[in-house]
C-alpha atoms as a PDB file:
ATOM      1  CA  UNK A   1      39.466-122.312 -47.023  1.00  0.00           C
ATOM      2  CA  UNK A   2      37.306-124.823 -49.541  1.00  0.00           C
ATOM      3  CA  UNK A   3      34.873-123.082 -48.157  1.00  0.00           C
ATOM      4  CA  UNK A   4      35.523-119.508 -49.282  1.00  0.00           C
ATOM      5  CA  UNK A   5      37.299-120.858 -52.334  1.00  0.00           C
ATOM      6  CA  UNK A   6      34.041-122.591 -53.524  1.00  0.00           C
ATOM      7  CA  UNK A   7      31.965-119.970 -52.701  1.00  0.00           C
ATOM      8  CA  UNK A   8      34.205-117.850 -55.337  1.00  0.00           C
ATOM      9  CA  UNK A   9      34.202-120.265 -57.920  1.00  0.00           C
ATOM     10  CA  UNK A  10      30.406-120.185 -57.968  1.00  0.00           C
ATOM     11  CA  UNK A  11      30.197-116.823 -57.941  1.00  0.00           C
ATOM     12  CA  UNK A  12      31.897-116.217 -60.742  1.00  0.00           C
ATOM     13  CA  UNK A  13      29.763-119.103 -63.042  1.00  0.00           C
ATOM     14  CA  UNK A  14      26.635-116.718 -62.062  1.00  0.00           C
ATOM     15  CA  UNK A  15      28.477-113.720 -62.622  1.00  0.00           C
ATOM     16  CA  UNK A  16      26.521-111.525 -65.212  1.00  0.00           C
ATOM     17  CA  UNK A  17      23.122-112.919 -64.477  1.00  0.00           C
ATOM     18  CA  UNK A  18      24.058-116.247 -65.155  1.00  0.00           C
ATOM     19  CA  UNK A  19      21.338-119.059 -63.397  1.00  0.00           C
ATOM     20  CA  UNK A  20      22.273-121.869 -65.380  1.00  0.00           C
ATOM     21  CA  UNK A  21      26.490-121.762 -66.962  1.00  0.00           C
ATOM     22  CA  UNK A  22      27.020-123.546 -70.146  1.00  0.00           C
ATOM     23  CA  UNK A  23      29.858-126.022 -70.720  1.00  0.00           C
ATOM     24  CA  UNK A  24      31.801-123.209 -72.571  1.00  0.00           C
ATOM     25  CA  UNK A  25      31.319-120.898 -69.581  1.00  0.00           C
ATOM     26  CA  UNK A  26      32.145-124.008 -66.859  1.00  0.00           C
ATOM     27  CA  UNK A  27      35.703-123.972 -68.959  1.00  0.00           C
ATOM     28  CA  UNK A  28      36.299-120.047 -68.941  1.00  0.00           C
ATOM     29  CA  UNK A  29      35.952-119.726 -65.674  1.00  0.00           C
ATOM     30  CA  UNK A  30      38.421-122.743 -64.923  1.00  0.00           C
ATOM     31  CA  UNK A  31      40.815-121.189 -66.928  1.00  0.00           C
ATOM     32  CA  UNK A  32      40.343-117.752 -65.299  1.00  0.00           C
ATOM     33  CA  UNK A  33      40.402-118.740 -61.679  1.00  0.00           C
ATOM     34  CA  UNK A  34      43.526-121.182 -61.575  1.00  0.00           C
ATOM     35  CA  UNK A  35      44.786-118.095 -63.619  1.00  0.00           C
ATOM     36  CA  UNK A  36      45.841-120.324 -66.055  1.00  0.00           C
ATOM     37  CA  UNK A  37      46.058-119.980 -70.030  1.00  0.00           C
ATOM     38  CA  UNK A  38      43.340-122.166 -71.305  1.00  0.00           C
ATOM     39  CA  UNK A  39      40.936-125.160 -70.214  1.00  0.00           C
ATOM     40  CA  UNK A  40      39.224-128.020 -71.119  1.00  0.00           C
ATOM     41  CA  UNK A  41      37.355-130.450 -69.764  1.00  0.00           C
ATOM     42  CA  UNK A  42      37.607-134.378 -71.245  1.00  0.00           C
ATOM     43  CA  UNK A  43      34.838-137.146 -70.146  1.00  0.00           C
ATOM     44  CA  UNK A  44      35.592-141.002 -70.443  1.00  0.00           C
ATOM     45  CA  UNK A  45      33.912-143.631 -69.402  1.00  0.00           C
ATOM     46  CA  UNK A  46      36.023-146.755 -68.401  1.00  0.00           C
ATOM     47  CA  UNK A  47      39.116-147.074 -71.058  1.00  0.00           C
ATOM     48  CA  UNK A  48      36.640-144.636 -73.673  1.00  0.00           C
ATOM     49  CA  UNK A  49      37.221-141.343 -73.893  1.00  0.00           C
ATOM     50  CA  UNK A  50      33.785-140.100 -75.115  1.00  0.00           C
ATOM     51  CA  UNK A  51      34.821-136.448 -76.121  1.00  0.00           C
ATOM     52  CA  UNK A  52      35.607-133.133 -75.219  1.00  0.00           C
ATOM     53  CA  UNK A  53      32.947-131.722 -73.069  1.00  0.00           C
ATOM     54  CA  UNK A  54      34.507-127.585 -73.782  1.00  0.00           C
ATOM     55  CA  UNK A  55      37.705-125.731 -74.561  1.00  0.00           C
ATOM     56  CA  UNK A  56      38.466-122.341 -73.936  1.00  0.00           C
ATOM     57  CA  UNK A  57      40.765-121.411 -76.366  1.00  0.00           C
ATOM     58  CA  UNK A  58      42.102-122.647 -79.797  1.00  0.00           C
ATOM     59  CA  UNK A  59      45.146-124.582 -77.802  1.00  0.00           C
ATOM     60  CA  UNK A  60      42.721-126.007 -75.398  1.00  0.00           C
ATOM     61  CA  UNK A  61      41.118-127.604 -78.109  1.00  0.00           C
ATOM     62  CA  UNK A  62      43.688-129.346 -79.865  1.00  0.00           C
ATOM     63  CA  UNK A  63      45.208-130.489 -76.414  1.00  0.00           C
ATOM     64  CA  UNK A  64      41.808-132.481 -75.790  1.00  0.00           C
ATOM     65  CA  UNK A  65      41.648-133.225 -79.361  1.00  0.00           C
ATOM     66  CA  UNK A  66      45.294-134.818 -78.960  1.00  0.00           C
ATOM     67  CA  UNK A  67      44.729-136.627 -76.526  1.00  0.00           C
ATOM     68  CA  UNK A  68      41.373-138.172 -78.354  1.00  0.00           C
ATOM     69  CA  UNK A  69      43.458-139.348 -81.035  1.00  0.00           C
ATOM     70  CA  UNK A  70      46.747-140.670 -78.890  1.00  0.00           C
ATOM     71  CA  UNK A  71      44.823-141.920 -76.200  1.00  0.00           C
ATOM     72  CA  UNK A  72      47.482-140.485 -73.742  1.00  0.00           C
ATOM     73  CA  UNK A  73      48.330-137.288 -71.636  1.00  0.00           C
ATOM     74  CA  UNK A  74      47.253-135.167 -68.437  1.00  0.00           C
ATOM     75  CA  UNK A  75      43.551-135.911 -68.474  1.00  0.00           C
ATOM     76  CA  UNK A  76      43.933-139.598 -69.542  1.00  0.00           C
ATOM     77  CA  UNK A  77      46.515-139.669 -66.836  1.00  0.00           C
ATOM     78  CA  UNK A  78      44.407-138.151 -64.138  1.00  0.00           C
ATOM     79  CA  UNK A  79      41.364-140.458 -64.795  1.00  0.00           C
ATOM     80  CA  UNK A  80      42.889-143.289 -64.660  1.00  0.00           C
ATOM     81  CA  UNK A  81      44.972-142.974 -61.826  1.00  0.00           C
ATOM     82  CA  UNK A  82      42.402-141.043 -59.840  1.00  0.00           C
ATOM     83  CA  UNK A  83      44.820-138.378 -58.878  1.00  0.00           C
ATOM     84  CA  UNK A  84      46.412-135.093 -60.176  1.00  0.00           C
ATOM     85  CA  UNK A  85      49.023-134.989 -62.659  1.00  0.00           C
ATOM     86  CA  UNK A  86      51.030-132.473 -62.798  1.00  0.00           C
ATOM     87  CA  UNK A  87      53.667-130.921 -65.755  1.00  0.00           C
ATOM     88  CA  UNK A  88      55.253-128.003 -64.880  1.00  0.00           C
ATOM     89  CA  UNK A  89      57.927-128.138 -67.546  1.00  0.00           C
ATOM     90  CA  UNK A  90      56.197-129.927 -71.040  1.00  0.00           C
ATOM     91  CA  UNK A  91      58.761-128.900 -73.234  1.00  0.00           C
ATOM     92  CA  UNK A  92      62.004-130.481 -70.722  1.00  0.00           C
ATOM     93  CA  UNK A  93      60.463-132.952 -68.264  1.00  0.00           C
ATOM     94  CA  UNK A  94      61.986-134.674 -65.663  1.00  0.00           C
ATOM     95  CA  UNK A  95      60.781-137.620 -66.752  1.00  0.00           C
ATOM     96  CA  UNK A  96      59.792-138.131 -70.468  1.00  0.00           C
ATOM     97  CA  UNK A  97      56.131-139.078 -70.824  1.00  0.00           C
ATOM     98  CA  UNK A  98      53.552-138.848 -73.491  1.00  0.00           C
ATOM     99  CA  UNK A  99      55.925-139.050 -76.168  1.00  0.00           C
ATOM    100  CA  UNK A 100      53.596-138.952 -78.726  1.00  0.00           C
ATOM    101  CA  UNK A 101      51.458-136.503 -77.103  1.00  0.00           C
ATOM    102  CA  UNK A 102      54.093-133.561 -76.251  1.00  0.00           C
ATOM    103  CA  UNK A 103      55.385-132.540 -79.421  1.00  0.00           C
ATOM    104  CA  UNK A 104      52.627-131.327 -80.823  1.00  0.00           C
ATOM    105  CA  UNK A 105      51.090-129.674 -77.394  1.00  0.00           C
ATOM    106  CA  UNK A 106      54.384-127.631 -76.722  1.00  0.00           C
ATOM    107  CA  UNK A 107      54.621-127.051 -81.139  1.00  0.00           C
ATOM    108  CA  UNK A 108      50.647-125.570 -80.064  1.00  0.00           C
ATOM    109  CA  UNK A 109      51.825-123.272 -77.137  1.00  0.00           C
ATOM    110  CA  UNK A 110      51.585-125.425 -74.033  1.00  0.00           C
ATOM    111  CA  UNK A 111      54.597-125.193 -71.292  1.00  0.00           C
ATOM    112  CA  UNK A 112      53.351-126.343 -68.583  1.00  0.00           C
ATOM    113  CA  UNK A 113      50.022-128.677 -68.339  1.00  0.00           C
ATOM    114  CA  UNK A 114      47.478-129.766 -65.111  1.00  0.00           C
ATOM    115  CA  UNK A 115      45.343-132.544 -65.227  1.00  0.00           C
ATOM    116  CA  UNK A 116      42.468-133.489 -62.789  1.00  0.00           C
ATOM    117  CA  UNK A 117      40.307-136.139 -61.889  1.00  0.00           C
ATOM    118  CA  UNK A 118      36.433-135.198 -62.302  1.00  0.00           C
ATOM    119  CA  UNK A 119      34.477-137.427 -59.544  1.00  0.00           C
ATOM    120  CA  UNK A 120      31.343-137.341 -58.003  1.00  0.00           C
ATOM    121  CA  UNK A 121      31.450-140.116 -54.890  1.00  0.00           C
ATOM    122  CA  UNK A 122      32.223-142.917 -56.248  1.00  0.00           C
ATOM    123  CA  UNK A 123      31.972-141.891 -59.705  1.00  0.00           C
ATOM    124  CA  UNK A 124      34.389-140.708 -62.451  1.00  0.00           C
ATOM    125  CA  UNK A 125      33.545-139.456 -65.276  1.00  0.00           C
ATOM    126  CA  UNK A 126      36.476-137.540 -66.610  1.00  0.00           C
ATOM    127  CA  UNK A 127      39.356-134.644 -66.099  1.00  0.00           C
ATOM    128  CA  UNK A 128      39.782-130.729 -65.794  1.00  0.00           C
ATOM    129  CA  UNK A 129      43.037-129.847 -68.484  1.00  0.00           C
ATOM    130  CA  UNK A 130      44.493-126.791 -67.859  1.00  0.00           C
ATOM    131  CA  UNK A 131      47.585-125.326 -69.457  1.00  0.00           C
ATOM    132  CA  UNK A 132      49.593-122.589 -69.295  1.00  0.00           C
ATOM    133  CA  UNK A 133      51.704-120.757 -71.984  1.00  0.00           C
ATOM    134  CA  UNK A 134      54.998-120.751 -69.812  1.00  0.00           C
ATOM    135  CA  UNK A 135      56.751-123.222 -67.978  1.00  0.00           C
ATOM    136  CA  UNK A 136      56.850-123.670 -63.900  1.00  0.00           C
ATOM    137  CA  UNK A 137      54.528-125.479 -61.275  1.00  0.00           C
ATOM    138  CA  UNK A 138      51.368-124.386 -59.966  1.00  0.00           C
ATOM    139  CA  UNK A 139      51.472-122.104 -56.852  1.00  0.00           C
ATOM    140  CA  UNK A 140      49.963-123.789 -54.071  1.00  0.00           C
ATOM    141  CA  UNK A 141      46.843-121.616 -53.770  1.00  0.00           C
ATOM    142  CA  UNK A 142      46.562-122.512 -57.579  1.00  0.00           C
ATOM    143  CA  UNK A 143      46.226-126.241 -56.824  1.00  0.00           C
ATOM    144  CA  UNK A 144      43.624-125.898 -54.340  1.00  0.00           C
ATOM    145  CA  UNK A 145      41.679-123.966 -56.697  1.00  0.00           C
ATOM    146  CA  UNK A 146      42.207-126.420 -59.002  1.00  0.00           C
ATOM    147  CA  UNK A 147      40.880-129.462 -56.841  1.00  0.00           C
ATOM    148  CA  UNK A 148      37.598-127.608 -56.003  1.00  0.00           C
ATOM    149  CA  UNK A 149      37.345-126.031 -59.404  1.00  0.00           C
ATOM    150  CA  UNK A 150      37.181-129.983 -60.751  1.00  0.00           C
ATOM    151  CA  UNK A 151      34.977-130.982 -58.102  1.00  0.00           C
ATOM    152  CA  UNK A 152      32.831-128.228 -59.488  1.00  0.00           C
ATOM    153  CA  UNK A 153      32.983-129.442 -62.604  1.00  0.00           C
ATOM    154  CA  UNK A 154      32.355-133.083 -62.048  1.00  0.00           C
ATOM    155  CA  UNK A 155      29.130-131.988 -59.962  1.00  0.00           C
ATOM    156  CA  UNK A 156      28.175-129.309 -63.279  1.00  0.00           C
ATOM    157  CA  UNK A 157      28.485-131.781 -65.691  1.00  0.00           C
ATOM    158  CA  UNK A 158      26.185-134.444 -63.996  1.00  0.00           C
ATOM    159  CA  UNK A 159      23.484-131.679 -62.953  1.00  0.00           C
ATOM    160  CA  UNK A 160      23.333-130.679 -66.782  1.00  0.00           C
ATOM    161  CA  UNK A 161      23.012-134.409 -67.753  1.00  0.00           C
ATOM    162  CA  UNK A 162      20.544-135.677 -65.425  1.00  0.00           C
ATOM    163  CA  UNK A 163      18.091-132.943 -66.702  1.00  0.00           C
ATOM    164  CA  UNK A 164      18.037-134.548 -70.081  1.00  0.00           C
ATOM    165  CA  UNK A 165      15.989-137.286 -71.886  1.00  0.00           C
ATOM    166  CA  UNK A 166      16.894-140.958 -71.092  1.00  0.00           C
ATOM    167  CA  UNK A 167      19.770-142.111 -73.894  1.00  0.00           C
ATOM    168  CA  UNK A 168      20.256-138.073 -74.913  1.00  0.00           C
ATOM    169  CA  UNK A 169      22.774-136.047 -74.109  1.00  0.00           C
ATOM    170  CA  UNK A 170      21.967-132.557 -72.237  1.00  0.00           C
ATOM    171  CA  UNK A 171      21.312-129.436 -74.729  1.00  0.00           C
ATOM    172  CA  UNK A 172      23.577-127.258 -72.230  1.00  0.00           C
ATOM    173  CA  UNK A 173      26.784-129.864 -72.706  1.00  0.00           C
ATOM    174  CA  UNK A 174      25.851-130.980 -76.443  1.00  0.00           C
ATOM    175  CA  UNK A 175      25.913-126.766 -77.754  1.00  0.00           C
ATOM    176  CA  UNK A 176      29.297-126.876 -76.696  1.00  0.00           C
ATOM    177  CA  UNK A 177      30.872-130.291 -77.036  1.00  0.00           C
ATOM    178  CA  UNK A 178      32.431-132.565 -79.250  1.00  0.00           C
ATOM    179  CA  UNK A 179      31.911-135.741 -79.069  1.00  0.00           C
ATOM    180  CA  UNK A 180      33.596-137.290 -82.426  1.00  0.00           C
ATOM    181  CA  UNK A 181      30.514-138.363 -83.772  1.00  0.00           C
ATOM    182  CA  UNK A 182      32.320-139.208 -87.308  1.00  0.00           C
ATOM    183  CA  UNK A 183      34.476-141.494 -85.184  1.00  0.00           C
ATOM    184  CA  UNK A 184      31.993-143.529 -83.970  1.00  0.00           C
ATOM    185  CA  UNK A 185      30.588-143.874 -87.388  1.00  0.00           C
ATOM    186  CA  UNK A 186      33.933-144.529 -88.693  1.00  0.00           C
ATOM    187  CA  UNK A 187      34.174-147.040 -86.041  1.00  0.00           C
ATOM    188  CA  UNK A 188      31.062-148.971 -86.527  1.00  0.00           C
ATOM    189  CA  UNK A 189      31.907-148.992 -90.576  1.00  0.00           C
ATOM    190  CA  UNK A 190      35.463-150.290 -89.713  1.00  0.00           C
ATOM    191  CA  UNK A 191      33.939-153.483 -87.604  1.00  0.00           C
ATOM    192  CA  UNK A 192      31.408-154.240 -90.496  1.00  0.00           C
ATOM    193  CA  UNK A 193      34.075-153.750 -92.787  1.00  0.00           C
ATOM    194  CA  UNK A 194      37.081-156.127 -91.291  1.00  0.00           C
ATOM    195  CA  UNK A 195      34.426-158.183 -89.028  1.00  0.00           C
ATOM    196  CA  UNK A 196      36.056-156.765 -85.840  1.00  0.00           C
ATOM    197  CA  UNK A 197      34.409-155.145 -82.636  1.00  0.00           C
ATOM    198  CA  UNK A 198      33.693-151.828 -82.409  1.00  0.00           C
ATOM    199  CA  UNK A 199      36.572-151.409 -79.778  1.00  0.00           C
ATOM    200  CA  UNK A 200      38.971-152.976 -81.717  1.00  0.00           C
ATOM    201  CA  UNK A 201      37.903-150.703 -85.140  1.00  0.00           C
ATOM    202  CA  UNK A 202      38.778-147.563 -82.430  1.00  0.00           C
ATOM    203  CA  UNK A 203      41.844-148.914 -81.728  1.00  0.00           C
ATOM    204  CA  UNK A 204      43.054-149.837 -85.608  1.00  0.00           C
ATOM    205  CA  UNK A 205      41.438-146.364 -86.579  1.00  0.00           C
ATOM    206  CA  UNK A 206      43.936-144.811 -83.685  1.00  0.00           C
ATOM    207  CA  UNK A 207      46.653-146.850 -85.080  1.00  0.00           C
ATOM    208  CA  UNK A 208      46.468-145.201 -88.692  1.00  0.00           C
ATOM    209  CA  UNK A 209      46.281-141.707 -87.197  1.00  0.00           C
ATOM    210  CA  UNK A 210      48.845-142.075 -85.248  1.00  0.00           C
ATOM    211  CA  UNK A 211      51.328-143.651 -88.010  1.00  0.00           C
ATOM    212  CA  UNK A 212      49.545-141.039 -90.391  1.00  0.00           C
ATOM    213  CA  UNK A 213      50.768-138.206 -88.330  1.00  0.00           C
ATOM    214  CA  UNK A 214      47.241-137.327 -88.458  1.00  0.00           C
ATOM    215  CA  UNK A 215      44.053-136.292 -86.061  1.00  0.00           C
ATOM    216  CA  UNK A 216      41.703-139.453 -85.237  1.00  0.00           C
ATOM    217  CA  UNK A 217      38.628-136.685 -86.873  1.00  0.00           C
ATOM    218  CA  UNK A 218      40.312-136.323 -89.716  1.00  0.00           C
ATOM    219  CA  UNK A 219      40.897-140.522 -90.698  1.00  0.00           C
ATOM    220  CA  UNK A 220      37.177-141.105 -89.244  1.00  0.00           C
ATOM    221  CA  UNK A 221      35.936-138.463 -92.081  1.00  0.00           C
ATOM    222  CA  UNK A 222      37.848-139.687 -94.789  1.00  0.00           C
ATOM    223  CA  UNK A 223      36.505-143.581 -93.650  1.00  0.00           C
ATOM    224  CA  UNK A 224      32.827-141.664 -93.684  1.00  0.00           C
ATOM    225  CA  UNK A 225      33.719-140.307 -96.662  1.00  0.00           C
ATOM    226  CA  UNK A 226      34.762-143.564 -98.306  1.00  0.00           C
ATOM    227  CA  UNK A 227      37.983-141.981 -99.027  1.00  0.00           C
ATOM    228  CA  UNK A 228      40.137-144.517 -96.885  1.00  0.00           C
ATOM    229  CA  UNK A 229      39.546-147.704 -96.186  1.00  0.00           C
ATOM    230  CA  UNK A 230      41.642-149.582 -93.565  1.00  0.00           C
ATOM    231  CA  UNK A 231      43.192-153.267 -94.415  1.00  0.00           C
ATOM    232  CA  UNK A 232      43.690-156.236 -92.142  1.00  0.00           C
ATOM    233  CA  UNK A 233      46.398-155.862 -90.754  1.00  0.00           C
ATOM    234  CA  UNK A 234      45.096-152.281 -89.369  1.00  0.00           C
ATOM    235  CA  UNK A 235      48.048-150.639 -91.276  1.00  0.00           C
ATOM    236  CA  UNK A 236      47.739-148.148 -93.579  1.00  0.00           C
ATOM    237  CA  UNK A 237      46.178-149.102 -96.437  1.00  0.00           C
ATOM    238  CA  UNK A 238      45.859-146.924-100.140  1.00  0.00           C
ATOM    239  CA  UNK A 239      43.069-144.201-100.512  1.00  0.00           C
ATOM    240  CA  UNK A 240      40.084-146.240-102.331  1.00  0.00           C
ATOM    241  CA  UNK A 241      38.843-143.185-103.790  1.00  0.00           C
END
């Protein structure tokens, strides 16, 4: 029952003594009740994905870190379409999907990958990722889990936030996030550089990581670091130091 089943999940965030659950604790404890072998947690806001929120593990983090720089895959999936999304088999789909995305998730260790939506009412503000390390589909006492685990999360997140300073983000999500601050800045230097909006700068900076083979962090440093410098034609353009 959603009843008994949120009762558990709550339980286990206080476990230990615990009154008030970081963001790193919110995604262990997603992770270990879906039983699954890692979790993160993604926000967005509209088409922006404004960061990862928490990770669990080392795989959890690159998948959200992926899907920052390709702009596709489970959790960009599951926000957008307001539903779960569901990959039981990453490495041999049924249908083909994230093609930019996969490869490097199942090279990583993910076989099978969950996302879903994080809402509040009316509001979305992101997804629940979870992965496993094997292939096959989520049991269905799994996926219920799952549903209230996210609706846990969505109504976490939000109760952290709304305790902090108008325009600031909340010390309990910011210890454990990351929020691509260096791609912002890159961003911003990218519009003043080509006369472009910021948007648009996002989207040419996602354009060389992508043709780069590279992570979207890793261009916005070396823009930061006035190591790169992108042309016109948002294509790659030469190192200018």
């Amino acid at each position: 029952m959603a009843g008994d089943r949120l009762l558990r999940i709550l339980t286990k965030l206080s476990s230990g003594g615990v009154t008030e659950p970081d963001a790193a604790r919110l995604c262990e404890v997603c992770a270990d009740i879906s039983g699954m072998s890692g979790a993160g947690i993604l926000l967005m806001d509209g088409e922006v994905q404004k960061g990862s929120v928490c990770s669990s593990n080392e795989v959890s983090a690159l998948i959200e870190e992926l899907q920052y720089t390709l702009g596709e895959g489970p959790c960009v999936d599951a926000y957008r379409s307001d539903r779960p999304v569901i990959e039981p088999d990453l490495a041999a789909p049924s249908t083909p999907r994230w093609l930019a995305f996969t490869p490097p998730a199942v090279e990583a260790g993910a076989r099978a990958i969950f996302g879903f939506p994080l809402q509040v009412g009316g509001i979305r503000i992101g997804a629940l990722n979870l992965y496993r390390d094997r292939p096959g589909p989520l049991s269905d006492e799994q996926y219920d889990d799952a549903l209230v685990l996210a609706g846990v999360a969505a109504q976490t997140v939000l109760a952290m936030q709304v305790q902090a300073p108008p325009g600031m983000l909340a010390a309990q999500l910011d210890e454990g996030a990351d929020f691509r601050l260096v791609v912002h800045q890159a961003a911003g230097m990218v519009s003043v550089q080509l006369g472009v909006s910021v948007g648009e700068a996002l989207v040419r900076l996602r354009a060389y990581a992508f043709a780069n083979d590279r992570l979207l962090t890793e261009v916005a440093e070396a823009v930061v670091g006035l190591h790169l410098r992108l042309n016109d034609d948002h294509m790659p353009d030469a190192a200018s130091g």
